[in-house]
C-alpha atoms as a PDB file:
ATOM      1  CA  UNK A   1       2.725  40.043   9.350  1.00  0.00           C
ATOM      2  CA  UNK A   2       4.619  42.561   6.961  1.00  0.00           C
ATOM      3  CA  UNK A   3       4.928  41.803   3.548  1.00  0.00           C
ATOM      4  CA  UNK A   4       8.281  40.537   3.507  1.00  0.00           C
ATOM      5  CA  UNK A   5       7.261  37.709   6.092  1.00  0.00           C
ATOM      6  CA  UNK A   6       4.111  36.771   4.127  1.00  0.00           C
ATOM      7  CA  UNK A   7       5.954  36.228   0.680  1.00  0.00           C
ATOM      8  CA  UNK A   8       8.578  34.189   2.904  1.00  0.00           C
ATOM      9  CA  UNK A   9       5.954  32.482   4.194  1.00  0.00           C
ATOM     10  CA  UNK A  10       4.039  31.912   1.162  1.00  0.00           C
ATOM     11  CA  UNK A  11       7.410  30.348  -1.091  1.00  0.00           C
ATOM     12  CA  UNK A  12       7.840  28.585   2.292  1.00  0.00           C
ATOM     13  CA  UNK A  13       4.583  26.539   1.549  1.00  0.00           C
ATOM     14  CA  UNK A  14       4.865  26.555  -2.577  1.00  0.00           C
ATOM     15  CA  UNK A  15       8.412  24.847  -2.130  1.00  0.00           C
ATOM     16  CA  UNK A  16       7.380  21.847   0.899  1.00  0.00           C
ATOM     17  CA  UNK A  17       4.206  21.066  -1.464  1.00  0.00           C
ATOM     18  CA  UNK A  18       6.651  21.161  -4.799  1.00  0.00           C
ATOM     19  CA  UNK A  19       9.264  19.469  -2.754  1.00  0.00           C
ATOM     20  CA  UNK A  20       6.801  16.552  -1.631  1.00  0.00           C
ATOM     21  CA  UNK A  21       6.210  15.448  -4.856  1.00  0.00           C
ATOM     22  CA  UNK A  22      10.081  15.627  -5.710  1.00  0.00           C
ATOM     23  CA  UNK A  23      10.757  13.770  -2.450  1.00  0.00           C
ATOM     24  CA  UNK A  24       8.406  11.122  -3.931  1.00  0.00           C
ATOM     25  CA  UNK A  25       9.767  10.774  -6.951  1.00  0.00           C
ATOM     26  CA  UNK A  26      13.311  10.282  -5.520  1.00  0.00           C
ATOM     27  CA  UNK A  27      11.986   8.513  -2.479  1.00  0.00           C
ATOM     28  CA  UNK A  28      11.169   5.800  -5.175  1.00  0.00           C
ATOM     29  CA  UNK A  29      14.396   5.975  -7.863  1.00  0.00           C
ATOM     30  CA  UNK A  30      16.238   5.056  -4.219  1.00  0.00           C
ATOM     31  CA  UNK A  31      13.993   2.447  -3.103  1.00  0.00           C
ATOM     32  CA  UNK A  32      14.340   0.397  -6.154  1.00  0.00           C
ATOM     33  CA  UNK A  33      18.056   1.243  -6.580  1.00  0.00           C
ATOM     34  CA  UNK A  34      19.138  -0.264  -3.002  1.00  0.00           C
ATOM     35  CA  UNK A  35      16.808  -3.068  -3.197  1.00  0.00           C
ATOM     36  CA  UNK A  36      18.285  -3.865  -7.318  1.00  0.00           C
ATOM     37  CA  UNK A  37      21.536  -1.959  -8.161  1.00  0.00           C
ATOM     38  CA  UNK A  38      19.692  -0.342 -11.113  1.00  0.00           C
ATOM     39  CA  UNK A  39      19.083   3.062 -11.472  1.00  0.00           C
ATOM     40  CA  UNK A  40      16.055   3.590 -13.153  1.00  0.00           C
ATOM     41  CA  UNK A  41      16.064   6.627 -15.757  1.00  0.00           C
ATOM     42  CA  UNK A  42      12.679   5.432 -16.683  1.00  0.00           C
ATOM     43  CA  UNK A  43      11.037   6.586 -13.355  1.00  0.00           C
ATOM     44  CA  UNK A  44      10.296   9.657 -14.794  1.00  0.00           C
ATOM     45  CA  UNK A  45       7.635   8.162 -17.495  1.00  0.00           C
ATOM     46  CA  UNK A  46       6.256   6.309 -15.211  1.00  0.00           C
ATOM     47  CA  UNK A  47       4.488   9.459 -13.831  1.00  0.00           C
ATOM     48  CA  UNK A  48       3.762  10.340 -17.497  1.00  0.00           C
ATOM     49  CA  UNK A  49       2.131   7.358 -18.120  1.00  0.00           C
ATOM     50  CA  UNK A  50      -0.109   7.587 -14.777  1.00  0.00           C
ATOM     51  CA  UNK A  51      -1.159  11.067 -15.823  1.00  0.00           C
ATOM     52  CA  UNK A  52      -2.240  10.425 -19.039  1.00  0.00           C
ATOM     53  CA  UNK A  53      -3.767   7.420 -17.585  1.00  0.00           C
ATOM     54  CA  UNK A  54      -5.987   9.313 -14.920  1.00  0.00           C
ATOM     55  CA  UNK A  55      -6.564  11.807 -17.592  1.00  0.00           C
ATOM     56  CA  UNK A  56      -8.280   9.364 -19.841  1.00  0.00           C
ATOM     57  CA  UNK A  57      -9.878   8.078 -16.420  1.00  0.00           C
ATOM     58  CA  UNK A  58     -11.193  11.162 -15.853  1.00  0.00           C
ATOM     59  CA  UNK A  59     -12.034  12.742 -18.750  1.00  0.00           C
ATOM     60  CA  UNK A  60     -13.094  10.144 -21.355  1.00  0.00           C
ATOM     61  CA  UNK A  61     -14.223   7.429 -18.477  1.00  0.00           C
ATOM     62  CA  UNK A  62     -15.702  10.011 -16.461  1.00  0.00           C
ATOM     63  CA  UNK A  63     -14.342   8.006 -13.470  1.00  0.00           C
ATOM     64  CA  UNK A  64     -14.746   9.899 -10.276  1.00  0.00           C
ATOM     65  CA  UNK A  65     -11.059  11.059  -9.258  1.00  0.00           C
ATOM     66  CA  UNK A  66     -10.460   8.877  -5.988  1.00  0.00           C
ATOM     67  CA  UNK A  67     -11.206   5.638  -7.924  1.00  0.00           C
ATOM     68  CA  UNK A  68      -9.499   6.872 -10.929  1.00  0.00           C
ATOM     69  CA  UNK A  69      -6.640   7.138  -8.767  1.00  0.00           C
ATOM     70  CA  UNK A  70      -6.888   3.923  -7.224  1.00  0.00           C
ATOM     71  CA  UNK A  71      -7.128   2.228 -10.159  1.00  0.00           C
ATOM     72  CA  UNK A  72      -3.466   4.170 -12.007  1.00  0.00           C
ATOM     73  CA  UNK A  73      -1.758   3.502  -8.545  1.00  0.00           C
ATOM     74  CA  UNK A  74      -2.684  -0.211  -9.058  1.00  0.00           C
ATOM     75  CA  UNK A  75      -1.991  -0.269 -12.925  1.00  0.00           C
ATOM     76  CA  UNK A  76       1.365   1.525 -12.436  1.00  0.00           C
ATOM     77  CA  UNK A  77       2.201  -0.561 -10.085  1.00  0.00           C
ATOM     78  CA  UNK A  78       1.226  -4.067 -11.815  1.00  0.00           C
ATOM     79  CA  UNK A  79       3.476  -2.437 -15.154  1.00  0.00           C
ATOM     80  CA  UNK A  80       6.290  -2.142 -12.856  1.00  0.00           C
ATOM     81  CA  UNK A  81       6.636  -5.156 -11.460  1.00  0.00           C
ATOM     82  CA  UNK A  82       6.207  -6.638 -14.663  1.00  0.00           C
ATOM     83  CA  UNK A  83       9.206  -4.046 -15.907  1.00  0.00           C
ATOM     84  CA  UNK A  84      11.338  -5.636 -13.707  1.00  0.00           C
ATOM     85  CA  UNK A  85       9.851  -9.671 -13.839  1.00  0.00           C
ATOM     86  CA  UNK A  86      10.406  -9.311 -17.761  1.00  0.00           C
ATOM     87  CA  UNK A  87      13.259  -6.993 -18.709  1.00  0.00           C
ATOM     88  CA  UNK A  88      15.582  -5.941 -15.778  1.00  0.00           C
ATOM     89  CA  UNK A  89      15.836  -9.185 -14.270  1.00  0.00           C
ATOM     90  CA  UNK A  90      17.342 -10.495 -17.496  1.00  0.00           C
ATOM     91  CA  UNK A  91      20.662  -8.040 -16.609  1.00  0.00           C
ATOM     92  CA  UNK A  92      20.746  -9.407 -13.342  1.00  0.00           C
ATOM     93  CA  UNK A  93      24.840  -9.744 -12.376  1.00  0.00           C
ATOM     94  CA  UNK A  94      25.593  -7.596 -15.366  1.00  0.00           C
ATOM     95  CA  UNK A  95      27.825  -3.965 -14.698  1.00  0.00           C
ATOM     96  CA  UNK A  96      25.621  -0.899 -13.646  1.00  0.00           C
ATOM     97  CA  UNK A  97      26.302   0.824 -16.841  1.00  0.00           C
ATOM     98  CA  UNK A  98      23.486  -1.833 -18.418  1.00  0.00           C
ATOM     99  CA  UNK A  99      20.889  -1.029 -16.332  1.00  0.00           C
ATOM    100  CA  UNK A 100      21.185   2.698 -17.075  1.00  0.00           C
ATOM    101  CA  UNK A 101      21.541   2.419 -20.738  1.00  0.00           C
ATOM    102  CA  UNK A 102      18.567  -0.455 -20.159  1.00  0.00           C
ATOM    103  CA  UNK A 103      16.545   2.231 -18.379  1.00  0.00           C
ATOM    104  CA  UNK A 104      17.236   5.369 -20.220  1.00  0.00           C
ATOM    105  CA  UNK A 105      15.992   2.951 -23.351  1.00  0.00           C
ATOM    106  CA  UNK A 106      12.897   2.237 -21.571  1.00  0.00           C
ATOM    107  CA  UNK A 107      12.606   5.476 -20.978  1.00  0.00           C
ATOM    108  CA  UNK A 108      12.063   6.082 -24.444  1.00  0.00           C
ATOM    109  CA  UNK A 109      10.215   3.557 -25.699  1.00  0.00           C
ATOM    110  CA  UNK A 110       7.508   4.015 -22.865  1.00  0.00           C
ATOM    111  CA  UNK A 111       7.420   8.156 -23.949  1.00  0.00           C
ATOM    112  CA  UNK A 112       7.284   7.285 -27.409  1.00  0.00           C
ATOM    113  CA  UNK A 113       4.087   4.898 -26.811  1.00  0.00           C
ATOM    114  CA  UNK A 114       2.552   7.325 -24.666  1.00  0.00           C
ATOM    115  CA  UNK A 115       2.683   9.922 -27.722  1.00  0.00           C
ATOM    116  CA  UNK A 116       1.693   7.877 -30.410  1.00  0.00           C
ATOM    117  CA  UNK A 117      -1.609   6.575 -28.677  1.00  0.00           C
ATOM    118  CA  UNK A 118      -2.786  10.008 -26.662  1.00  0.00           C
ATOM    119  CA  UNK A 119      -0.464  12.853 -29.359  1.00  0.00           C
ATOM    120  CA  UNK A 120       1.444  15.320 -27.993  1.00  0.00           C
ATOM    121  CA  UNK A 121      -0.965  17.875 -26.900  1.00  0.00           C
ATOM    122  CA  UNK A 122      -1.029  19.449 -23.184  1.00  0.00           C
ATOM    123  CA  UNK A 123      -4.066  18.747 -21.423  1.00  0.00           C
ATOM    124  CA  UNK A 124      -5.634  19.028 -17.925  1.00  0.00           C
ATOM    125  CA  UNK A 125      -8.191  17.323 -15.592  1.00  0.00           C
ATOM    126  CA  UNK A 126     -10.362  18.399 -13.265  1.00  0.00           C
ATOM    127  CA  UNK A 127      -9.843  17.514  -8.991  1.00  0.00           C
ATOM    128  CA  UNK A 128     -11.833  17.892  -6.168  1.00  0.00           C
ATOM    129  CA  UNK A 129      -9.446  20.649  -5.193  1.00  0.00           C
ATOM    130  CA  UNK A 130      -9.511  22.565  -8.542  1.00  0.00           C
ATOM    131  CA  UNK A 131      -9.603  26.176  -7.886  1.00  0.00           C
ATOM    132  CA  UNK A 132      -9.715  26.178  -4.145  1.00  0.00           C
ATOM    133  CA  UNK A 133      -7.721  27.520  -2.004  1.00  0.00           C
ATOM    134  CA  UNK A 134      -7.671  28.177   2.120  1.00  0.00           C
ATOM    135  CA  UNK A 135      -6.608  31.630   3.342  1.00  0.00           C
ATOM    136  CA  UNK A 136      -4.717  31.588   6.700  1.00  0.00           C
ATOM    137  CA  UNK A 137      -3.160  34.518   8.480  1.00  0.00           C
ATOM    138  CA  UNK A 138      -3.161  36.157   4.932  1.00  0.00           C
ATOM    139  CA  UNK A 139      -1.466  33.421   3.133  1.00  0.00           C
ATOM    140  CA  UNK A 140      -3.748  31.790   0.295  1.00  0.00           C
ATOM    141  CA  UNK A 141      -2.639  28.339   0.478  1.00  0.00           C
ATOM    142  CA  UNK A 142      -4.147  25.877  -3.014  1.00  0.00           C
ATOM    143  CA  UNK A 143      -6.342  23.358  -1.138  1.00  0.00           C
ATOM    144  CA  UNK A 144      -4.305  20.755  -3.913  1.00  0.00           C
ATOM    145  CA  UNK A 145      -0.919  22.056  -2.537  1.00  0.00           C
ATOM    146  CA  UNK A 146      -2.646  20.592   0.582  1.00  0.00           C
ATOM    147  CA  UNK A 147      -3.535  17.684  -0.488  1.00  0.00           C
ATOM    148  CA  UNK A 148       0.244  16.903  -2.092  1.00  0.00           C
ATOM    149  CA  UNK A 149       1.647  17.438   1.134  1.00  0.00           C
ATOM    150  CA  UNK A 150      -0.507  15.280   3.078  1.00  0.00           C
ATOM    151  CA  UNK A 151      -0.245  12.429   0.595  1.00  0.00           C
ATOM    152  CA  UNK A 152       3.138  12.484   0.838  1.00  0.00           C
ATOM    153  CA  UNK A 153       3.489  12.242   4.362  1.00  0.00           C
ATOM    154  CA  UNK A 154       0.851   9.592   3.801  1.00  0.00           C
ATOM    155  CA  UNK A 155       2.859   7.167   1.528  1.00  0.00           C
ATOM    156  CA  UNK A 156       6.025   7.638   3.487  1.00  0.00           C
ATOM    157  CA  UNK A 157       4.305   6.799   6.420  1.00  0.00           C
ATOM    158  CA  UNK A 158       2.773   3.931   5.160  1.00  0.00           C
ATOM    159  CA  UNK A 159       6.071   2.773   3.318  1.00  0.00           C
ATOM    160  CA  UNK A 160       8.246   3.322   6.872  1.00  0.00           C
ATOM    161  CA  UNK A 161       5.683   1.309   8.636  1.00  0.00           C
ATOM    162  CA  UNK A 162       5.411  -1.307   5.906  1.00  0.00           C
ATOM    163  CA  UNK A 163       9.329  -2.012   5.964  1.00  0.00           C
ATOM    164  CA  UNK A 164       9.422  -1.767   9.781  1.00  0.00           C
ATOM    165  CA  UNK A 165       5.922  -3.876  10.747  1.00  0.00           C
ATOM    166  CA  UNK A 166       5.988  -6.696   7.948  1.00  0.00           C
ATOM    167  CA  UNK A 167       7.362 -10.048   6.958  1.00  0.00           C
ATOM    168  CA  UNK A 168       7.912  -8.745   3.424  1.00  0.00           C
ATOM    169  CA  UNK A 169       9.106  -5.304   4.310  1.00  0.00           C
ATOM    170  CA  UNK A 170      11.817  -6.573   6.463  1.00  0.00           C
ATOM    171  CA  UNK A 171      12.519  -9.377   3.415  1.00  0.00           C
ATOM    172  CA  UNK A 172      13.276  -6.033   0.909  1.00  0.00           C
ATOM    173  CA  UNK A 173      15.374  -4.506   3.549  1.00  0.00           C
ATOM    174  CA  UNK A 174      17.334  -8.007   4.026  1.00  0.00           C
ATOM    175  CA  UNK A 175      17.648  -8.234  -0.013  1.00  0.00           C
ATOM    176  CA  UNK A 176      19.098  -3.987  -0.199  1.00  0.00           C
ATOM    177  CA  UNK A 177      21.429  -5.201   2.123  1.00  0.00           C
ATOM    178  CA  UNK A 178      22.936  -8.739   0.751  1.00  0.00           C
ATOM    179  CA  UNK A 179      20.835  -9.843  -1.676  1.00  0.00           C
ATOM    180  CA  UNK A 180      22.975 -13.929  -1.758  1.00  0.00           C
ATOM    181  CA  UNK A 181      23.011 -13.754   2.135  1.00  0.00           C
ATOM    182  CA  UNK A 182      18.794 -13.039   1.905  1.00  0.00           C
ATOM    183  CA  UNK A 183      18.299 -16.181  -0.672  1.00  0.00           C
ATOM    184  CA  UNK A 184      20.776 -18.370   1.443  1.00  0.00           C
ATOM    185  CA  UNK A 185      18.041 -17.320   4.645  1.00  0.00           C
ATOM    186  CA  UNK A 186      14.842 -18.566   2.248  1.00  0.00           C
ATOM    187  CA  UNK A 187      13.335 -14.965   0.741  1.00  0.00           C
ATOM    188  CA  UNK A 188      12.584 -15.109  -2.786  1.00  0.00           C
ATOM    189  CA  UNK A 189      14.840 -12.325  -3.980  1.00  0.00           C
ATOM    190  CA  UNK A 190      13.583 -12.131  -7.258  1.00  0.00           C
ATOM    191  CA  UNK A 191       9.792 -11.945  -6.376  1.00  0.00           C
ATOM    192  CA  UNK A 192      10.985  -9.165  -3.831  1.00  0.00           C
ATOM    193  CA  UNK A 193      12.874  -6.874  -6.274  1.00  0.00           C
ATOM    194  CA  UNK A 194      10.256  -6.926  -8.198  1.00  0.00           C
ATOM    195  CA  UNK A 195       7.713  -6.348  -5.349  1.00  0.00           C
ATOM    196  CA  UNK A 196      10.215  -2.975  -4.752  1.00  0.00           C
ATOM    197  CA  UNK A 197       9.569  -2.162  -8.387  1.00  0.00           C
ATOM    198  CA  UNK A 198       5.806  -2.052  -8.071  1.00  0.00           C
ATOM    199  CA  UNK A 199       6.080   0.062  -4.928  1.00  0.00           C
ATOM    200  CA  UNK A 200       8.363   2.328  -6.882  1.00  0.00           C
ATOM    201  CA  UNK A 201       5.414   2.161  -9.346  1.00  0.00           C
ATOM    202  CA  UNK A 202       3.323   3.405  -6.639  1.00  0.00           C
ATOM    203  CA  UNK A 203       5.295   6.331  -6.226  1.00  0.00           C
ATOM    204  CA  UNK A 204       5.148   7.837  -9.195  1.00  0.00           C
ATOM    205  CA  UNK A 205       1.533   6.919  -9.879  1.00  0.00           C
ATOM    206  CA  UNK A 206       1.124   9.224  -6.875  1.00  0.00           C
ATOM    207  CA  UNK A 207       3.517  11.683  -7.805  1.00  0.00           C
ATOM    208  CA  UNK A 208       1.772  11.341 -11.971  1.00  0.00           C
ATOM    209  CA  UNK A 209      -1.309  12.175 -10.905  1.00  0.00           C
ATOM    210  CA  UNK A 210      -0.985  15.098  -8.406  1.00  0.00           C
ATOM    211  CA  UNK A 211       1.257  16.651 -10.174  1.00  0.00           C
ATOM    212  CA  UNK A 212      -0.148  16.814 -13.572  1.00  0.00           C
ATOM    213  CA  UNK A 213      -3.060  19.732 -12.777  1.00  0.00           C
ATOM    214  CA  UNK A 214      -0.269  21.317 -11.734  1.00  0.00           C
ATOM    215  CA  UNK A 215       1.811  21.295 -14.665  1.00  0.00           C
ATOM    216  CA  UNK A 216      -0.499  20.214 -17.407  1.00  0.00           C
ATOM    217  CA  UNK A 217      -0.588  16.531 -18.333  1.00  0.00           C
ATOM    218  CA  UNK A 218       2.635  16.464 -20.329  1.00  0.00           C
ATOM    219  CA  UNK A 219       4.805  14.201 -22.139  1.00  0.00           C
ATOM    220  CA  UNK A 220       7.775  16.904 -20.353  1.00  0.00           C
ATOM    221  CA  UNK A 221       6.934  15.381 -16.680  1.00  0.00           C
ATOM    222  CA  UNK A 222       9.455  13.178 -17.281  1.00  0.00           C
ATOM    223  CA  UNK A 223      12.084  16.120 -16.468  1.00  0.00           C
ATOM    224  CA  UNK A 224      10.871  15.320 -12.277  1.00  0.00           C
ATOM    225  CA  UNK A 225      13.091  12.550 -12.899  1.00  0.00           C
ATOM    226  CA  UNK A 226      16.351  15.123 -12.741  1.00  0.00           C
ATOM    227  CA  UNK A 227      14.947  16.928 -10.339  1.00  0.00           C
ATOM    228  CA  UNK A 228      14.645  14.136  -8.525  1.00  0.00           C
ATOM    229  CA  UNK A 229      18.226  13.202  -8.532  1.00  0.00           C
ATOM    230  CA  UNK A 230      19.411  16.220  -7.413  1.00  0.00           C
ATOM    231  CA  UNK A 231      17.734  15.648  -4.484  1.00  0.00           C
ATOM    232  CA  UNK A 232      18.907  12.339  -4.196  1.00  0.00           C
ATOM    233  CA  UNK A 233      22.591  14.018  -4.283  1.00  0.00           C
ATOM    234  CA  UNK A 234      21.510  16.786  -2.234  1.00  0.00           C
ATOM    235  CA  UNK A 235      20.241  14.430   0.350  1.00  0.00           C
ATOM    236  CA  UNK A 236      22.829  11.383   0.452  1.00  0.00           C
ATOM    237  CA  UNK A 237      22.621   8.714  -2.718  1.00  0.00           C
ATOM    238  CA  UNK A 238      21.499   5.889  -1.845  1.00  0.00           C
ATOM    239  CA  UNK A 239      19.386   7.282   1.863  1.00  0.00           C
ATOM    240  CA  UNK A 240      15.661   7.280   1.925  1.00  0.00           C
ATOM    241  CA  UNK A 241      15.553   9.802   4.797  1.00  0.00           C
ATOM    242  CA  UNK A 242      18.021  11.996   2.393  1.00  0.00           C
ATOM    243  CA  UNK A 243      15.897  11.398  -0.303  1.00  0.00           C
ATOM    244  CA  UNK A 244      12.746  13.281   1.417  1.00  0.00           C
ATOM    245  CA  UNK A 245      14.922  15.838   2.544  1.00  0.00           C
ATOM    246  CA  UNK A 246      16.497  16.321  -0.821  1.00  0.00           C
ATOM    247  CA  UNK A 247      13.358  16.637  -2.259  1.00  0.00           C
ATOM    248  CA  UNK A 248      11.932  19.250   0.022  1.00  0.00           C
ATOM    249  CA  UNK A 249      15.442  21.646   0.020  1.00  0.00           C
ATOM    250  CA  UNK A 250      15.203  21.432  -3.506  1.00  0.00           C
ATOM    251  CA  UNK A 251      11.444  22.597  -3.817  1.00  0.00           C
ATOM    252  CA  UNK A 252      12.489  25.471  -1.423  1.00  0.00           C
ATOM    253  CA  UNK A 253      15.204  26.414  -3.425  1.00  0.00           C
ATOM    254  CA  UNK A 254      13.528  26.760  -6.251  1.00  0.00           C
ATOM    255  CA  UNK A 255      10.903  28.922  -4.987  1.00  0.00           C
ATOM    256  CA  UNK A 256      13.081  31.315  -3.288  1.00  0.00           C
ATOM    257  CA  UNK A 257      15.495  31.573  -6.024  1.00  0.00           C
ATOM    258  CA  UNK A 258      12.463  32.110  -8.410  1.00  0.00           C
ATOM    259  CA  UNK A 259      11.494  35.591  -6.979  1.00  0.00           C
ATOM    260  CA  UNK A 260      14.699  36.712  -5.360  1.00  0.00           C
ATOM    261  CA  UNK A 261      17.178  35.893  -8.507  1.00  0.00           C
ATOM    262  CA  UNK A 262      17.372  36.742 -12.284  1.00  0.00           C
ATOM    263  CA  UNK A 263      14.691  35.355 -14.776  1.00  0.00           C
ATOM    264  CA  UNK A 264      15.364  31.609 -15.815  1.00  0.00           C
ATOM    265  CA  UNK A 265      17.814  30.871 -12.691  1.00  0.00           C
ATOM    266  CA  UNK A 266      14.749  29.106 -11.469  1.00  0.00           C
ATOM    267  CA  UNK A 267      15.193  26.687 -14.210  1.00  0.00           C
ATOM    268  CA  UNK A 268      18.646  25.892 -13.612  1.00  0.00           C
ATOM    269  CA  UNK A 269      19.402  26.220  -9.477  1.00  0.00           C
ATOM    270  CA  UNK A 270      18.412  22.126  -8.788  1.00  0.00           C
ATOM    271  CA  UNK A 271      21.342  21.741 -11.352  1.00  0.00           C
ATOM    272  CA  UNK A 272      23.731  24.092  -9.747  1.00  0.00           C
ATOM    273  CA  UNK A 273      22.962  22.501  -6.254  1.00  0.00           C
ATOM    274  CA  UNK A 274      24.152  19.484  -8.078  1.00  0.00           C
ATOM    275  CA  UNK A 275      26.892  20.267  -9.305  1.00  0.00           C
ATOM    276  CA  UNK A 276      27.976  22.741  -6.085  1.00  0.00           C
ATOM    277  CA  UNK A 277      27.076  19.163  -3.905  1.00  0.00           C
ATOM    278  CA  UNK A 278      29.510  16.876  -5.745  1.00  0.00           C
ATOM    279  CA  UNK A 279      32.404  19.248  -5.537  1.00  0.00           C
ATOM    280  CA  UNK A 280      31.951  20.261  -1.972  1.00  0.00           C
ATOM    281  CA  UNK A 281      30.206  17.011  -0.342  1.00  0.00           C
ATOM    282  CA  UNK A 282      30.075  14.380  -2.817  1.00  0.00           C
ATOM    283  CA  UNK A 283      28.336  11.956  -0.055  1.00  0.00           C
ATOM    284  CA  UNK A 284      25.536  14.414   0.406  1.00  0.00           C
ATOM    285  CA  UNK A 285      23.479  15.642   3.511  1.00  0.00           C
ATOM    286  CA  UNK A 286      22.374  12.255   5.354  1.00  0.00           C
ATOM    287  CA  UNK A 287      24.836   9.955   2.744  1.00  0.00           C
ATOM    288  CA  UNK A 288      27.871   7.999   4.236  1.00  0.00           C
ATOM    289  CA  UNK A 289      31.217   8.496   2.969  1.00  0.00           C
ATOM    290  CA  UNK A 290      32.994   5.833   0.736  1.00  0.00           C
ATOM    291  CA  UNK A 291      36.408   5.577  -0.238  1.00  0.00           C
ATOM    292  CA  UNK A 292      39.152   7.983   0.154  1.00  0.00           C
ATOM    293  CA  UNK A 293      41.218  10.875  -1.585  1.00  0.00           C
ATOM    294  CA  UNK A 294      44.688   9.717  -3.620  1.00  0.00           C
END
C-alpha cells in the first residue's frame, strides 16, 4: 500500500469512528424531535453530564467500566424522561420557538450544575481499551475507535429492531406520525414521548461516555450538539437513516479536510457544509422536500 493510500485509509477509519458518535448524537436530537416537535438544544449536556458521571464512577467509585456504564446509560436515561414528564410536557401545543428557547435554557442550567458540583477542570478516565491499538495491513487502528464503531452499529441496531419488533416501538412511530390520531387508537402519548426522551437519553449516555477519553471529560462536549445538526442537515432533518449518514460524512469530512486544508479549517468545515447544504439542498441527502419556491 503506498503512503498516500494508507493515510487515506487511515482518515478513512478516524472519520467512520468520529462520525459514529456524531451519528449518535443526531440519531437521538431526531428521534425525540419527530416523536415531540421539540428540538432539544440540551442534548448536548446530556453527554456532559454522563461523562462526568462515569468519571466519578470510575474514578472516585472505582466502578469497573462496563457497570459504570450501565448504570449512566440507565441514570441518563431515567433524567430524561423525567426532563420531558416535568418540564417539556408543560409546553405541549405551544409554537416551536418555546421549546428551543425551553431547551437552550436547560441547556444551561444543566452545564451550570455540572460545573458548580465537579469545577471546571479537564479530566480523563481510564477504559479497557486505553492505549491499545490493532495494526492491520499497516494501519494502527485505536482498539476504542473500535469499540465506538461497533457500539454504534449496536444501538442502531437495537433501536431499528425495537421500533420494527415491539408493541411500544410501533406506538412511538404511530405518535411521530399523528400524535391525536395515536391517542384516538388508545396509546398513551404522553407516557410515549417521554419513553422517546429516555431513549434519546440513552444516546447520549453512549455517545458521553465513549467519547470523553477521547476528548477529555469536558464541560465543551456540549459543542457535539452542533456538530450534530449539521449532520442532521447534511443528512435530511427530520430522517433517522439521514441522521447516521450525516453523522458519518461529517466525521469524514473533518478528517480529510484536517490534513489536506489550512490550519483551523478543521474547526469550521461541519459549519460550511451547513451552510453550503441549505443554499444548495435545503431538504438534505435522504430529507423530503416541503413547500415550494415564490
Amino acid at each position: 500500500m503506498t503512503e498516500f493510500l494508507q493515510t487515506i485509509a487511515q482518515l478513512t477509519i478516524n472519520g467512520i469512528a468520529v462520525g459514529a458518535i456524531y451519528a449518535l448524537v443526531a440519531l437521538g436530537i431526531v428521534l425525540i424531535y419527530k416523536a415531540t416537535e421539540v428540538l432539544n438544544f440540551a442534548h448536548g449536556d446530556l453527554l456532559v453530564v454522563a461523562a462526568f458521571s462515569a468519571w466519578s464512577l470510575i474514578t472516585l467509585w472505582h466502578l469497573p467500566f462496563w457497570l459504570a456504564l450501565a448504570c449512566v446509560v440507565l441514570g441518563v436515561a431515567l433524567f430524561s424522561y423525567l426532563l420531558d414528564a416535568f418540564i417539556i410536557r408543560r409546553i405541549a401545543g405551544q409554537p416551536q420557538f418555546s421549546g428551543v428557547m425551553l431547551t437552550i435554557a436547560l441547556a444551561f442550567m444543566i452545564r451550570g450544575a455540572v460545573s458548580m458540583i465537579f469545577g471546571p477542570e479537564s479530566r480523563n478516565y481510564p477504559t479497557p481499551w486505553t492505549n491499545q491499538s490493532t495494526h492491520l495491513f499497516g494501519l494502527s487502528i485505536a482498539n476504542l475507535q473500535l469499540v465506538i464503531l461497533g457500539t454504534s452499529m449496536a444501538v442502531t441496531l437495537v433501536l431499528y429492531l425495537f421500533f420494527k419488533m415491539t408493541r411500544v416501538g410501533v406506538a412511538m412511530q404511530a405518535s411521530s406520525q399523528n400524535q391525536l390520531a395515536a391517542y384516538l387508537n388508545g396509546v398513551p402519548v404522553k407516557r410515549i414521548n417521554s419513553l422517546v426522551w429516555a431513549l434519546g437519553g440513552v444516546t447520549a449516555a453512549f455517545a458521553g461516555v465513549l467519547l470523553a477519553p477521547i476528548t477529555l471529560v469536558d464541560i465543551s462536549l456540549w459543542f457535539v450538539t452542533l456538530k450534530a445538526l449539521s449532520a442532521l442537515v447534511l443528512g435530511g432533518f427530520g430522517s433517522i437513516p439521514g441522521a447516521i449518514v450525516g453523522g458519518l460524512l461529517i466525521g469524514l469530512i473533518e478528517q480529510y479536510v484536517g490534513v489536506y486544508m489550512p490550519d483551523g479549517t478543521k474547526d469550521i468545515v461541519a459549519y460550511l457544509v451547513l451552510i453550503a447544504v441549505l443554499i444548495v439542498r435545503p431538504h438534505g441527502l435522504l430529507g423530503e422536500a416541503h413547500g415550494r419556491r415564490v
